[in-house]
C-alpha atoms as a PDB file:
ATOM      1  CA  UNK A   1      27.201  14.059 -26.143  1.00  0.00           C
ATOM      2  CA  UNK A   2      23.807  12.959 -27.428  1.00  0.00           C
ATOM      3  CA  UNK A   3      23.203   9.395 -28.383  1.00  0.00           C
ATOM      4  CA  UNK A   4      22.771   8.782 -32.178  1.00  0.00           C
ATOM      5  CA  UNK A   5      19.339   7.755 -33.490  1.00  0.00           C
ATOM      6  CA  UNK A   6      18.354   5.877 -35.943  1.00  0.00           C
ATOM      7  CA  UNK A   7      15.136   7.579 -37.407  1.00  0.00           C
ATOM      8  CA  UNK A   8      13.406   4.827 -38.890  1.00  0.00           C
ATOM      9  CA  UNK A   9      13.709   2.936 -36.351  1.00  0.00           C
ATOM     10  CA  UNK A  10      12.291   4.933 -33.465  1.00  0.00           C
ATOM     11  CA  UNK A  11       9.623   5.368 -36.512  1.00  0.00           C
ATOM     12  CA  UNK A  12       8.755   1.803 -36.810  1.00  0.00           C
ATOM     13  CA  UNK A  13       8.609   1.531 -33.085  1.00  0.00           C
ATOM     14  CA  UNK A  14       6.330   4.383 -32.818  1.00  0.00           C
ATOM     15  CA  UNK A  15       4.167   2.766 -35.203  1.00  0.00           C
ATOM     16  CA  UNK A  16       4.239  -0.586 -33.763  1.00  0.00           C
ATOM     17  CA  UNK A  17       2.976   1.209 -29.791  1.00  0.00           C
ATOM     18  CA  UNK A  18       0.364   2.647 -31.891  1.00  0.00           C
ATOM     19  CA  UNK A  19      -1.185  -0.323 -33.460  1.00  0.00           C
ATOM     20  CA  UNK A  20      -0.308  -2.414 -29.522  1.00  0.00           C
ATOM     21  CA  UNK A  21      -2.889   0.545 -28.636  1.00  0.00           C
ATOM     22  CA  UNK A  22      -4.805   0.401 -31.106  1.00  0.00           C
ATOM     23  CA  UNK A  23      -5.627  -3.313 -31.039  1.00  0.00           C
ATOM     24  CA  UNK A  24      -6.231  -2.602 -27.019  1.00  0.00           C
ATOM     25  CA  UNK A  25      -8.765  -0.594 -27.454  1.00  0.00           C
ATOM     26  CA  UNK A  26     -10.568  -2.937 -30.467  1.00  0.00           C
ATOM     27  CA  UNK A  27     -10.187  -5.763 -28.097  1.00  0.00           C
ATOM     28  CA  UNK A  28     -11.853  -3.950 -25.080  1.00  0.00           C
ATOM     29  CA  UNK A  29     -14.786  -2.198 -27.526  1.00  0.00           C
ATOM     30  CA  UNK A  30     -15.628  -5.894 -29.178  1.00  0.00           C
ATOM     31  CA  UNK A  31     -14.091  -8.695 -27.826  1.00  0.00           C
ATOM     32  CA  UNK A  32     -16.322 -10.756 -25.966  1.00  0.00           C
ATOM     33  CA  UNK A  33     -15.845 -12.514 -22.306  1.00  0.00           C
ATOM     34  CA  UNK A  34     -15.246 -16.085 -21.716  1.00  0.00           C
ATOM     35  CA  UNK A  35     -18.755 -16.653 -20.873  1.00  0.00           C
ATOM     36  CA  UNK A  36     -20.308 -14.966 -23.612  1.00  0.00           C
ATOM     37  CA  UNK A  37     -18.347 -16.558 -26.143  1.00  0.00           C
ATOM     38  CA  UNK A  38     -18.733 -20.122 -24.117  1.00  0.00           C
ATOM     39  CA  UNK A  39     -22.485 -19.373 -24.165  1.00  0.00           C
ATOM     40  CA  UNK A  40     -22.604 -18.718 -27.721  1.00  0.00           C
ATOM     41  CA  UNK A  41     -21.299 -22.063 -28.200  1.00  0.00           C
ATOM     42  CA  UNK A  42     -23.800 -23.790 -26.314  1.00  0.00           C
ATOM     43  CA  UNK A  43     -26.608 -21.685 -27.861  1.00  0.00           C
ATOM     44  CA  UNK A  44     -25.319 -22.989 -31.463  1.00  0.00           C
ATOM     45  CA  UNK A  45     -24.604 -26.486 -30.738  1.00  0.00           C
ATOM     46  CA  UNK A  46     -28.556 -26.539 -29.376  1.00  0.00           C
ATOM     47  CA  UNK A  47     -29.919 -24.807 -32.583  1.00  0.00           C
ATOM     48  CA  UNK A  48     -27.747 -27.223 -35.136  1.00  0.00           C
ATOM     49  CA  UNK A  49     -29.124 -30.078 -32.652  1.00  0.00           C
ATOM     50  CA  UNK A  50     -32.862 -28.551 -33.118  1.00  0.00           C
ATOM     51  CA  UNK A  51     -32.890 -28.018 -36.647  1.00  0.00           C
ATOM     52  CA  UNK A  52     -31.201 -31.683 -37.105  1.00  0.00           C
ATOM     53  CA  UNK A  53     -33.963 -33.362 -35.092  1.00  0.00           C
ATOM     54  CA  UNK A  54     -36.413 -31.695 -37.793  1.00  0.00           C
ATOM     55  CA  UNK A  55     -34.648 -33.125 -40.695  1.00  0.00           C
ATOM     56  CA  UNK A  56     -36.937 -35.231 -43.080  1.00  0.00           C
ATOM     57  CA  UNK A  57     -36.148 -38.294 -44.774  1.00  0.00           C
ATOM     58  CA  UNK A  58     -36.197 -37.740 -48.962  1.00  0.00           C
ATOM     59  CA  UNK A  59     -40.041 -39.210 -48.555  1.00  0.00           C
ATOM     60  CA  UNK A  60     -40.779 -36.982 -45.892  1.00  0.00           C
ATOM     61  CA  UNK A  61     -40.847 -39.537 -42.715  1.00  0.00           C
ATOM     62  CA  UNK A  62     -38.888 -38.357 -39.839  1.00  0.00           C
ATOM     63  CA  UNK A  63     -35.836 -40.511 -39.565  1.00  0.00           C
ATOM     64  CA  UNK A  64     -36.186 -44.051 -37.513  1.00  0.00           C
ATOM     65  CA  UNK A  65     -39.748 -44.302 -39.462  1.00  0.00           C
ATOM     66  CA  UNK A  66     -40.590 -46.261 -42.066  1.00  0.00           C
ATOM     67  CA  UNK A  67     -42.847 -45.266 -44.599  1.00  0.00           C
ATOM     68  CA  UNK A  68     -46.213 -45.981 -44.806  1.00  0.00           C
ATOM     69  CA  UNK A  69     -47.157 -48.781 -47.223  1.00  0.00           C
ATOM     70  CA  UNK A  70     -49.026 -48.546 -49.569  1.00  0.00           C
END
């Protein structure tokens, strides 16, 4: 005797082993390794440390200066 299905059931878990492959294959084509993303990082924390160091003061002296008198 066969077994009895439930037919939305073995729906639903057709549809979840699609999106499991799905998802795979998204994390393979653009996920990024360890050391990219880890490299990224760095790359940002240097350019927000860069473009900080350039900041002005509102009267345009870089910052530990003092203005010029006068």
């Amino acid at each position: 005797m066969t077994e009895i299905l439930s037919l939305s059931k073995a729906r639903k878990a057709r549809e979840r082993d699609q999106e499991r492959r799905r998802a795979e294959e998204n994390r393979v084509r653009f996920g990024r390794t360890r050391a990219e993303r880890e490299g990224l990082e760095k790359q940002e924390d240097l350019d927000r440390r860069r473009l900080e160091s350039h900041r002005l003061n509102e009267d345009g002296t870089p910052p530990g200066e003092t203005p010029p008198r006068g």
